[in-house]
N, C-alpha and C. Protein backbone atom coordinates (compact mmCIF):
# COMPACT_ATOMS: atom_id res chain seq x y z
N UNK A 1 61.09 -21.84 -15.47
CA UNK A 1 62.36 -21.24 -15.82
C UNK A 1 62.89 -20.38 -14.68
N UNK A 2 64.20 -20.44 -14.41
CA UNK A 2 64.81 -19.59 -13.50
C UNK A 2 66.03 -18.09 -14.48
N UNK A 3 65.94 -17.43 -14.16
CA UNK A 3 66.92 -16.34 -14.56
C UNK A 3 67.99 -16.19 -13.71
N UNK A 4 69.41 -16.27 -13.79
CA UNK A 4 70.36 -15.89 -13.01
C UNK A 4 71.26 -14.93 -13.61
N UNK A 5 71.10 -13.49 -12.76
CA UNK A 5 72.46 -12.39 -13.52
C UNK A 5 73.38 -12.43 -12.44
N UNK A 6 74.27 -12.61 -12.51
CA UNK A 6 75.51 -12.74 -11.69
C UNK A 6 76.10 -10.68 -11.59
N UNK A 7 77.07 -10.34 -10.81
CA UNK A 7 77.79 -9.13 -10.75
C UNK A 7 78.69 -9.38 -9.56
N UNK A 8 79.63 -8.28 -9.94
CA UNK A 8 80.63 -8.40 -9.41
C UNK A 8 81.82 -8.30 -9.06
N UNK A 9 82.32 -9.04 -10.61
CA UNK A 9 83.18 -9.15 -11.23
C UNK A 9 83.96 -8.15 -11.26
N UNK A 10 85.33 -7.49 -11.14
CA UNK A 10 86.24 -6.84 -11.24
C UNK A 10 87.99 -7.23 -11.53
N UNK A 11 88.46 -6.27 -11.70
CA UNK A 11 89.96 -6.85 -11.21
C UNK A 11 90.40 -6.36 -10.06
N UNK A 12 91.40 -7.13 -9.53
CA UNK A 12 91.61 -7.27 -8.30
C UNK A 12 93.45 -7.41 -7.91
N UNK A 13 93.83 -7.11 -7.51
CA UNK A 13 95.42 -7.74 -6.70
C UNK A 13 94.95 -8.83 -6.22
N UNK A 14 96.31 -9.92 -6.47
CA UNK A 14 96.56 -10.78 -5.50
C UNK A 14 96.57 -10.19 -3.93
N UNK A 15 95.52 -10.94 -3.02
CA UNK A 15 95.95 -11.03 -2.03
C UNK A 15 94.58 -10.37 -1.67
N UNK A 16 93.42 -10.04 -2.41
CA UNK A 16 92.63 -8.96 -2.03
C UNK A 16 91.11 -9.90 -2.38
N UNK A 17 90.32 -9.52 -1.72
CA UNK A 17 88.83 -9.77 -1.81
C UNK A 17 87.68 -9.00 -2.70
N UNK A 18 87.04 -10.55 -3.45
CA UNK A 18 86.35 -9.52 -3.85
C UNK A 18 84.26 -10.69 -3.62
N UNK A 19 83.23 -10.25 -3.89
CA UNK A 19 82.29 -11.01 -3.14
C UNK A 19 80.97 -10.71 -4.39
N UNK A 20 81.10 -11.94 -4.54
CA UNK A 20 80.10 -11.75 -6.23
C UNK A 20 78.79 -12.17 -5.81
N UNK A 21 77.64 -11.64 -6.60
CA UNK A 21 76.37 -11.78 -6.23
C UNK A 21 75.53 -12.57 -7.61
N UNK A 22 74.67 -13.18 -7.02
CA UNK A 22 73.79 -14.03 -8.14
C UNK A 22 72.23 -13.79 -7.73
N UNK A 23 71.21 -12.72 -8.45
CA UNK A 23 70.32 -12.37 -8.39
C UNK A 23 69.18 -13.38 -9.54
N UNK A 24 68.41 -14.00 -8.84
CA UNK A 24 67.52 -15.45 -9.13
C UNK A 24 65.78 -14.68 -9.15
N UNK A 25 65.68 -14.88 -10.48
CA UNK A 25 63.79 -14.29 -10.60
C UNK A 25 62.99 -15.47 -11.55
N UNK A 26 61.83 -15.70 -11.49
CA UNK A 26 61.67 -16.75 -12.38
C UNK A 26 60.58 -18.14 -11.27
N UNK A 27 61.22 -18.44 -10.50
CA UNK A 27 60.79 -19.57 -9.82
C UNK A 27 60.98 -19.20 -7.90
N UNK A 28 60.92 -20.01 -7.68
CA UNK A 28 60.59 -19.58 -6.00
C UNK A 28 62.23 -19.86 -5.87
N UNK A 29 62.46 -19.85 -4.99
CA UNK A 29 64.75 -19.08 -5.23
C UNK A 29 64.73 -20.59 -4.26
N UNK A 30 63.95 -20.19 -3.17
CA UNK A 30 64.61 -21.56 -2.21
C UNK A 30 64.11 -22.82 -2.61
N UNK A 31 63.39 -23.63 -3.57
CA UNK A 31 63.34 -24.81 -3.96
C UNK A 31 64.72 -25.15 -4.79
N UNK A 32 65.66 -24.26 -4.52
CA UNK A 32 67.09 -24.41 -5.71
C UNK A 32 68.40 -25.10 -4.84
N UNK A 33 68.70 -25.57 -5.39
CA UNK A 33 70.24 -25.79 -4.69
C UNK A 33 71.31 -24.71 -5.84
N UNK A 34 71.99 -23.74 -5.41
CA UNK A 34 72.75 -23.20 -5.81
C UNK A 34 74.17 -23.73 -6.22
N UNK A 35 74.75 -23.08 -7.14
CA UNK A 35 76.37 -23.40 -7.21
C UNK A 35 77.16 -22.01 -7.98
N UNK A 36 78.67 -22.60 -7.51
CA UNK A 36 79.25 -21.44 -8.56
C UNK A 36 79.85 -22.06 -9.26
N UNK A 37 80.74 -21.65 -10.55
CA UNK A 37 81.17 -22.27 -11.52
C UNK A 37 82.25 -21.40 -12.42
N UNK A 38 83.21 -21.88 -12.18
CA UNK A 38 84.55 -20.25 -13.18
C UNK A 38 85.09 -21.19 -14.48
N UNK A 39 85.64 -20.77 -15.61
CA UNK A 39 86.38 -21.12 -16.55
C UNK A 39 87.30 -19.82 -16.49
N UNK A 40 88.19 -20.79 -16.58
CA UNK A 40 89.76 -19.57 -16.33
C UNK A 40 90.21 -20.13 -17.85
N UNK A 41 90.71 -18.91 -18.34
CA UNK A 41 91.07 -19.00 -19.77
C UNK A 41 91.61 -19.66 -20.45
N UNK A 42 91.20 -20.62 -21.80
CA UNK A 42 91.65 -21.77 -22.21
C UNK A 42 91.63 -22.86 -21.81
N UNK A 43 90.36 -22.96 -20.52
CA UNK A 43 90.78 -24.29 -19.91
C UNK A 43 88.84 -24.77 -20.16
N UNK A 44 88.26 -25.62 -19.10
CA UNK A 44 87.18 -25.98 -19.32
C UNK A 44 86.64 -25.56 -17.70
N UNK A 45 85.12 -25.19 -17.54
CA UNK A 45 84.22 -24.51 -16.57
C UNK A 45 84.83 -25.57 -15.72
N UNK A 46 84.78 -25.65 -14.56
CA UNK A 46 85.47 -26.37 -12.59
C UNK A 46 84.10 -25.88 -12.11
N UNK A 47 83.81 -26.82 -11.14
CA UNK A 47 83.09 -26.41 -9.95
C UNK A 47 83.49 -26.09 -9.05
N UNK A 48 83.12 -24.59 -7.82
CA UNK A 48 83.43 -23.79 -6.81
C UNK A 48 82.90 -24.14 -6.25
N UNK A 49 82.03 -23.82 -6.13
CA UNK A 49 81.21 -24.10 -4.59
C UNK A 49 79.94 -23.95 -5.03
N UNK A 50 79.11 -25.01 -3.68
CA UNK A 50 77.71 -25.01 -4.22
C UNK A 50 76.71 -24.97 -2.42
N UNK A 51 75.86 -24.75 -1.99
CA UNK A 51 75.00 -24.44 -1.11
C UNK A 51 73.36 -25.35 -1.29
N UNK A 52 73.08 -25.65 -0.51
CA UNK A 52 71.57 -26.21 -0.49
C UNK A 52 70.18 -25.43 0.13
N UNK A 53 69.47 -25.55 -0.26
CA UNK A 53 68.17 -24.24 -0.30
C UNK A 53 68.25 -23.71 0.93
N UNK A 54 68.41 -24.43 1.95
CA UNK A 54 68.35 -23.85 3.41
C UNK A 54 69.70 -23.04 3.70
N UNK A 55 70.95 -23.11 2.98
CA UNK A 55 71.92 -22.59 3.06
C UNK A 55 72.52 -23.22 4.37
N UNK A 56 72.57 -24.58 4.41
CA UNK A 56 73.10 -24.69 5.91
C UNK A 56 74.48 -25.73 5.17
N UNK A 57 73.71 -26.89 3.90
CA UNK A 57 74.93 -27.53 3.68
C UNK A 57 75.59 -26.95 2.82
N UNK A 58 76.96 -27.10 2.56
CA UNK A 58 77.95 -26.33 1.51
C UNK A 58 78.59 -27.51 1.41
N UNK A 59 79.57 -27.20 -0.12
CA UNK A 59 80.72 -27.90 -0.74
C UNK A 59 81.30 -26.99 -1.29
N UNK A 60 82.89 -27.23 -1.41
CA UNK A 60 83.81 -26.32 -2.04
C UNK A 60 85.00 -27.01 -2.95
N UNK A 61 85.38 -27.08 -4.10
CA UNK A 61 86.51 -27.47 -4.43
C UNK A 61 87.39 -27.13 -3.58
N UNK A 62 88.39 -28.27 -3.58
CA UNK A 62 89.50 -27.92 -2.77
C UNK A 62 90.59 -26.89 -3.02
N UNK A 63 90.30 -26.72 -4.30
CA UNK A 63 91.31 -25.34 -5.01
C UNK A 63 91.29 -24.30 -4.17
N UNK A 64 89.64 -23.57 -4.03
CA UNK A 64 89.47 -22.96 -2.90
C UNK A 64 88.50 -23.18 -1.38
N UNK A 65 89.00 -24.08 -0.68
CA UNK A 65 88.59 -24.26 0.34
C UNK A 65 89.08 -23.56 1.61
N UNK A 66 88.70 -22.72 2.48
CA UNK A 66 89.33 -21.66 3.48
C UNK A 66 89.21 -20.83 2.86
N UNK A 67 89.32 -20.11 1.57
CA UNK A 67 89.50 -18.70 0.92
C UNK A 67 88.28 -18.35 0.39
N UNK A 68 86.99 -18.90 -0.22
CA UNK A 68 85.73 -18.63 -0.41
C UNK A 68 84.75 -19.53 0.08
N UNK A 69 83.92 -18.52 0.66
CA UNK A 69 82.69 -18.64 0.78
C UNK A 69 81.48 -18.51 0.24
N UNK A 70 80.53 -20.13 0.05
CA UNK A 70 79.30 -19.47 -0.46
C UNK A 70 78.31 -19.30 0.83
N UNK A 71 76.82 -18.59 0.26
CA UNK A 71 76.19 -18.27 0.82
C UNK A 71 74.91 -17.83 0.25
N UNK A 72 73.92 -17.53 0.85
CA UNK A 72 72.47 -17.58 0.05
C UNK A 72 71.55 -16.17 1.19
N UNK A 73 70.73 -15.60 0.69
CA UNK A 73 69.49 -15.08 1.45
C UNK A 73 68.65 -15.43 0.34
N UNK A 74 67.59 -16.04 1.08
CA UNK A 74 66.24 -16.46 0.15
C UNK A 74 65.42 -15.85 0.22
N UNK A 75 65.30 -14.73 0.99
CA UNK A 75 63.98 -13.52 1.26
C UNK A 75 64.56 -12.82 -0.01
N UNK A 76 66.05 -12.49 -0.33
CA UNK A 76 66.46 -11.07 -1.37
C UNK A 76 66.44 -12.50 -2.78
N UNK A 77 66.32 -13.30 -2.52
CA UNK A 77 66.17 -14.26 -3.87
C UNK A 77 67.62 -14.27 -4.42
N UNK A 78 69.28 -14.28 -3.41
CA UNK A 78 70.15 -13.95 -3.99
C UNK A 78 71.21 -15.17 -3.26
N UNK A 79 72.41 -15.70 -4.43
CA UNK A 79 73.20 -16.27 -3.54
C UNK A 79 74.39 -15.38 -4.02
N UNK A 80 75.38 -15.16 -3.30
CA UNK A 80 76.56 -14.89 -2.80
C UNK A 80 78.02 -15.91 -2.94
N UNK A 81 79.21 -15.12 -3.39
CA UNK A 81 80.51 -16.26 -3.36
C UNK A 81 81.70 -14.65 -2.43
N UNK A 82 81.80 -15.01 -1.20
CA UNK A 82 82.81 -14.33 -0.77
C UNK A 82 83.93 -14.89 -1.09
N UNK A 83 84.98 -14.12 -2.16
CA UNK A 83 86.11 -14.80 -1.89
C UNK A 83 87.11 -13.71 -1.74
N UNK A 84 87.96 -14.43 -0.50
CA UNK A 84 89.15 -13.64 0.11
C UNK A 84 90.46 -14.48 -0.46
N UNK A 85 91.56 -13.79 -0.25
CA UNK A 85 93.47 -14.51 -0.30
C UNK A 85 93.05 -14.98 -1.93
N UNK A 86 92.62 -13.78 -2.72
CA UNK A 86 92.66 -14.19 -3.84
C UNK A 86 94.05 -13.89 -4.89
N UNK A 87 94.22 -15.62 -5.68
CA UNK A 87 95.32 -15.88 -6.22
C UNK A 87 95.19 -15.34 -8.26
N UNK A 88 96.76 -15.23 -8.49
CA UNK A 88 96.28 -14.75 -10.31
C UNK A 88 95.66 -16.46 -10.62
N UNK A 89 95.30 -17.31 -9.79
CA UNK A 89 94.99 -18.36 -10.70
C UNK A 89 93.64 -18.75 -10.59
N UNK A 90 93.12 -17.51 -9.92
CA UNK A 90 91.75 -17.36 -9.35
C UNK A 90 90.73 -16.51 -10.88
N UNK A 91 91.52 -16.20 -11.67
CA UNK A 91 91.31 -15.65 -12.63
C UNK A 91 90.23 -16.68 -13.78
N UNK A 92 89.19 -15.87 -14.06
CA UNK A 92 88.22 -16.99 -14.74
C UNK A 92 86.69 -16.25 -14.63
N UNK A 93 86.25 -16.95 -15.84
CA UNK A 93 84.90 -16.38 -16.17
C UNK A 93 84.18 -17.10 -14.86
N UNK A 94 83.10 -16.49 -14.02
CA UNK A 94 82.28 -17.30 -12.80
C UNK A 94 81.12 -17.12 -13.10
N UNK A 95 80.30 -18.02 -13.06
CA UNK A 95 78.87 -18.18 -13.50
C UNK A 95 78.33 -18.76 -11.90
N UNK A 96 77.07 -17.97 -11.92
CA UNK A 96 76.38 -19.04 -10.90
C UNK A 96 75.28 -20.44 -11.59
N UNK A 97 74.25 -20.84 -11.14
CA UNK A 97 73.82 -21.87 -11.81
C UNK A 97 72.69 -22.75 -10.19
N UNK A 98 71.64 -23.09 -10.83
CA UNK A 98 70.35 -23.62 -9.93
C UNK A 98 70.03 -25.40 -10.57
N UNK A 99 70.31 -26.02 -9.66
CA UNK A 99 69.84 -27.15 -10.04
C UNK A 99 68.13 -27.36 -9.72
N UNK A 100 67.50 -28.34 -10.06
CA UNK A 100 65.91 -28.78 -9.88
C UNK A 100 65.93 -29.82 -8.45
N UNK A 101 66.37 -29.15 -7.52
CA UNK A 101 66.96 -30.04 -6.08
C UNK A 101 67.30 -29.14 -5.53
N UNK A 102 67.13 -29.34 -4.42
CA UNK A 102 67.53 -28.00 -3.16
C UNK A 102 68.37 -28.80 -2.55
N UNK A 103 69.24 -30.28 -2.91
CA UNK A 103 70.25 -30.87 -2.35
C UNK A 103 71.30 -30.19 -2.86
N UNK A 104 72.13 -30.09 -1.81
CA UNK A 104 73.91 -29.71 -2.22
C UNK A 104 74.45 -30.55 -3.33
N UNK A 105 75.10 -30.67 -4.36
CA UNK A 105 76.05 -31.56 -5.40
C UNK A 105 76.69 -30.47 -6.38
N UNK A 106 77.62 -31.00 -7.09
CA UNK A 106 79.04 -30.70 -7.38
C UNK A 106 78.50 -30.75 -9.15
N UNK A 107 77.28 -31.15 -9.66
CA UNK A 107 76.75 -31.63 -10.82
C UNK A 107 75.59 -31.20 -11.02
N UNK A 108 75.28 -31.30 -12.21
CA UNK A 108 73.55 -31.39 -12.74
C UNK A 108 72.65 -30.41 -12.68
N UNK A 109 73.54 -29.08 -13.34
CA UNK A 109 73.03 -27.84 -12.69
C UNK A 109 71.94 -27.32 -13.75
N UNK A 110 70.75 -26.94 -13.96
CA UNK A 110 69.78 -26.70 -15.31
C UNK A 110 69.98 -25.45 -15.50
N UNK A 111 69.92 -24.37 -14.47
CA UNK A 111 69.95 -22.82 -15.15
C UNK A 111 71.18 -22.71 -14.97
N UNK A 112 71.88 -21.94 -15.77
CA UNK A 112 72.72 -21.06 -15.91
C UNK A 112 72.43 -19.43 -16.26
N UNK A 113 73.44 -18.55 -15.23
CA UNK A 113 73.90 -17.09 -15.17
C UNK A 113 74.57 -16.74 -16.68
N UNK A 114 74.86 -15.69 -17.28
CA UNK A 114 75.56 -15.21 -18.11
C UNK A 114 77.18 -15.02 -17.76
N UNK A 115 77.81 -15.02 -16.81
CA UNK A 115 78.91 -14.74 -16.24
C UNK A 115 79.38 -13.78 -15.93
N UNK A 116 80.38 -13.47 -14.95
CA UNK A 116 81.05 -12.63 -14.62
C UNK A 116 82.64 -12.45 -14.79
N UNK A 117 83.30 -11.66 -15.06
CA UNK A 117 84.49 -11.65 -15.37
C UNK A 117 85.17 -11.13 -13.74
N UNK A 118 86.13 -12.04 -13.75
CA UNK A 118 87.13 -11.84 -12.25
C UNK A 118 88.62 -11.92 -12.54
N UNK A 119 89.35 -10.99 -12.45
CA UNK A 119 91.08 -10.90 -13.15
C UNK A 119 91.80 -10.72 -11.95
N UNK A 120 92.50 -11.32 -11.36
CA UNK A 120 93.68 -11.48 -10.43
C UNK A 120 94.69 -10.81 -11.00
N UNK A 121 95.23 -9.80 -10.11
CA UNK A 121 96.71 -9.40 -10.95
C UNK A 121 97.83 -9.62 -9.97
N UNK A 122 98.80 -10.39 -10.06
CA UNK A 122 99.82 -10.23 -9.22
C UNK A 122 100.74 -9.47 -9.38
């Protein structure tokens, strides 16, 4: 079993940064391929971005591609979502999430975080 608590979460202005953290206990952190994951209200969870154990490959929806970054340290057992030029449509519950693969993909994620709340205000 893996544990993921996500933090972070705040409200924010359009136009402003904010850089959420996903703290992983449970299993060894780098046999994981990481991801992030938001549901913006009334709609259904999207995939953000996801990283592979070594943190070298990444994928990003194109929604936000240029404006967030993921990222990982595997010594602090933690991955990371920098996101900057944030929009009100950026607004959405964000979960992180560990697949059983330290390959990068967009799918097939087994643990899930509790979430974080992120509010864009324009």
């Amino acid at each position: 079993q893996v544990q993921l608590v996500e933090s972070g979460g705040r409200l924010v202005q359009a136009g402003g940064s904010l850089r959420l953290s996903c703290v992983a206990s449970g299993r060894t952190f780098s046999n994981y391929a990481m991801g992030w994951f938001r549901q913006p209200p009334g709609k259904e969870r999207e995939f953000v971005a996801a990283i592979n154990w070594r943190g070298i490959n990444t994928a990003y929806a194109d929604s936000v591609k240029g404006r967030f970054t993921i990222s990982r340290d595997n010594a602090e057992n933690t991955a990371y979502l920098q996101m900057d030029s944030l929009k009100p449509e950026d607004t959405a519950i964000y979960y992180c999430a560990a697949r059983n693969s330290p390959l990068v993909a967009t799918t097939s994620y087994k643990y899930w975080g509790q979430g974080t709340q992120v509010t864009v205000s324009s």
